[in-house]
Protein backbone atom coordinates (compact mmCIF):
# COMPACT_ATOMS: atom_id res chain seq x y z
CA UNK A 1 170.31 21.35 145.40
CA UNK A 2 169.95 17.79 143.75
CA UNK A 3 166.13 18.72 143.99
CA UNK A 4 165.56 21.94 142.60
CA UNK A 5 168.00 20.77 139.27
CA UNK A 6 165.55 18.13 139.13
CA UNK A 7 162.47 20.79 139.40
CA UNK A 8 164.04 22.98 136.98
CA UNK A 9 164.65 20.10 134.12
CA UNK A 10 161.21 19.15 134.63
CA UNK A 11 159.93 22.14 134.12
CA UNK A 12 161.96 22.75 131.25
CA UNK A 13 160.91 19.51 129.81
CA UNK A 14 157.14 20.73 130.08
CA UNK A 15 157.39 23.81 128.28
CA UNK A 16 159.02 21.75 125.63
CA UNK A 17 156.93 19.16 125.44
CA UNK A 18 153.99 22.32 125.53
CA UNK A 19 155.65 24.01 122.63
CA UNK A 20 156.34 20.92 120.54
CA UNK A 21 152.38 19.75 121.00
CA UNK A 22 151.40 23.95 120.14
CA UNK A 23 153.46 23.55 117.29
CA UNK A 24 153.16 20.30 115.49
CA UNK A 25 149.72 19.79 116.45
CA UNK A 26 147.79 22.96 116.86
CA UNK A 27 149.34 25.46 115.02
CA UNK A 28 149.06 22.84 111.85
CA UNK A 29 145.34 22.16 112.52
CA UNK A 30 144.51 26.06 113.01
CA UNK A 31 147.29 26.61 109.52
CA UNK A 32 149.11 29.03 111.98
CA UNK A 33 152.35 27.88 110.80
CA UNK A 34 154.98 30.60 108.86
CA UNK A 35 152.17 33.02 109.82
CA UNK A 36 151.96 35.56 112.58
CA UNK A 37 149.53 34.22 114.13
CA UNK A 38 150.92 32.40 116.51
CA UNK A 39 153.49 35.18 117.93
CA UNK A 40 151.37 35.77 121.20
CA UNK A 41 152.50 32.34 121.68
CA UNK A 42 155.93 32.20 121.66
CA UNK A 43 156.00 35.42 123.35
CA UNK A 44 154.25 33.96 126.53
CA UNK A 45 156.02 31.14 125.96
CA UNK A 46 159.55 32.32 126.19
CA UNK A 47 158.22 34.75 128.97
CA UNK A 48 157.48 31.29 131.13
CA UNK A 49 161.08 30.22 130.00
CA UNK A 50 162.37 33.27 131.52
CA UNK A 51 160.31 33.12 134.44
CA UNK A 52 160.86 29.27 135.26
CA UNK A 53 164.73 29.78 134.63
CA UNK A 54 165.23 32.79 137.24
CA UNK A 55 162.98 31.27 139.60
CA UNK A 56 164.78 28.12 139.67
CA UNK A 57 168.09 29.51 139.64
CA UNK A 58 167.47 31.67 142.46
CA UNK A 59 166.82 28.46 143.97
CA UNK A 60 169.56 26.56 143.17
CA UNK A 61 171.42 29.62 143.87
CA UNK A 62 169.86 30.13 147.77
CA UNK A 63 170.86 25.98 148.01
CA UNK A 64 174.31 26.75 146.99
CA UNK A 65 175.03 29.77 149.41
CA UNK A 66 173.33 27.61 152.48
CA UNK A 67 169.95 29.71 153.02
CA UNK A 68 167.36 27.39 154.60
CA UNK A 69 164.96 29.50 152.33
């Protein structure tokens, strides 16, 4: 279990460290901030949030109830 909490703050940490770069950097340089622009963005990005969190917590949740899956 110890190891898929670690997977799953990792790969939270990513996509934060992906959105902060998108935002402060790119969207700035391309002058895609306040605009609406960038919404295909954020809506793939919170899609991967979604996805990352249930996949992880159906792992952490298989480690819990003992399945060797």
């Amino acid at each position: 279990m110890k190891a898929a909490l670690v997977r799953w703050v990792t790969g939270i940490a990513a996509l934060l460290v992906i959105d902060i770069v998108a935002e402060a950097l790119v969207f700035e340089w391309l002058a895609w901030n306040g605009t609406t622009k960038n919404d295909w963005f954020f809506m793939l990005w919170w899609a991967a949030v979604l996805a990352w969190s249930i996949h992880c917590g159906l792992r952490i949740w298989q480690s819990l109830n003992g399945s060797s899956d």
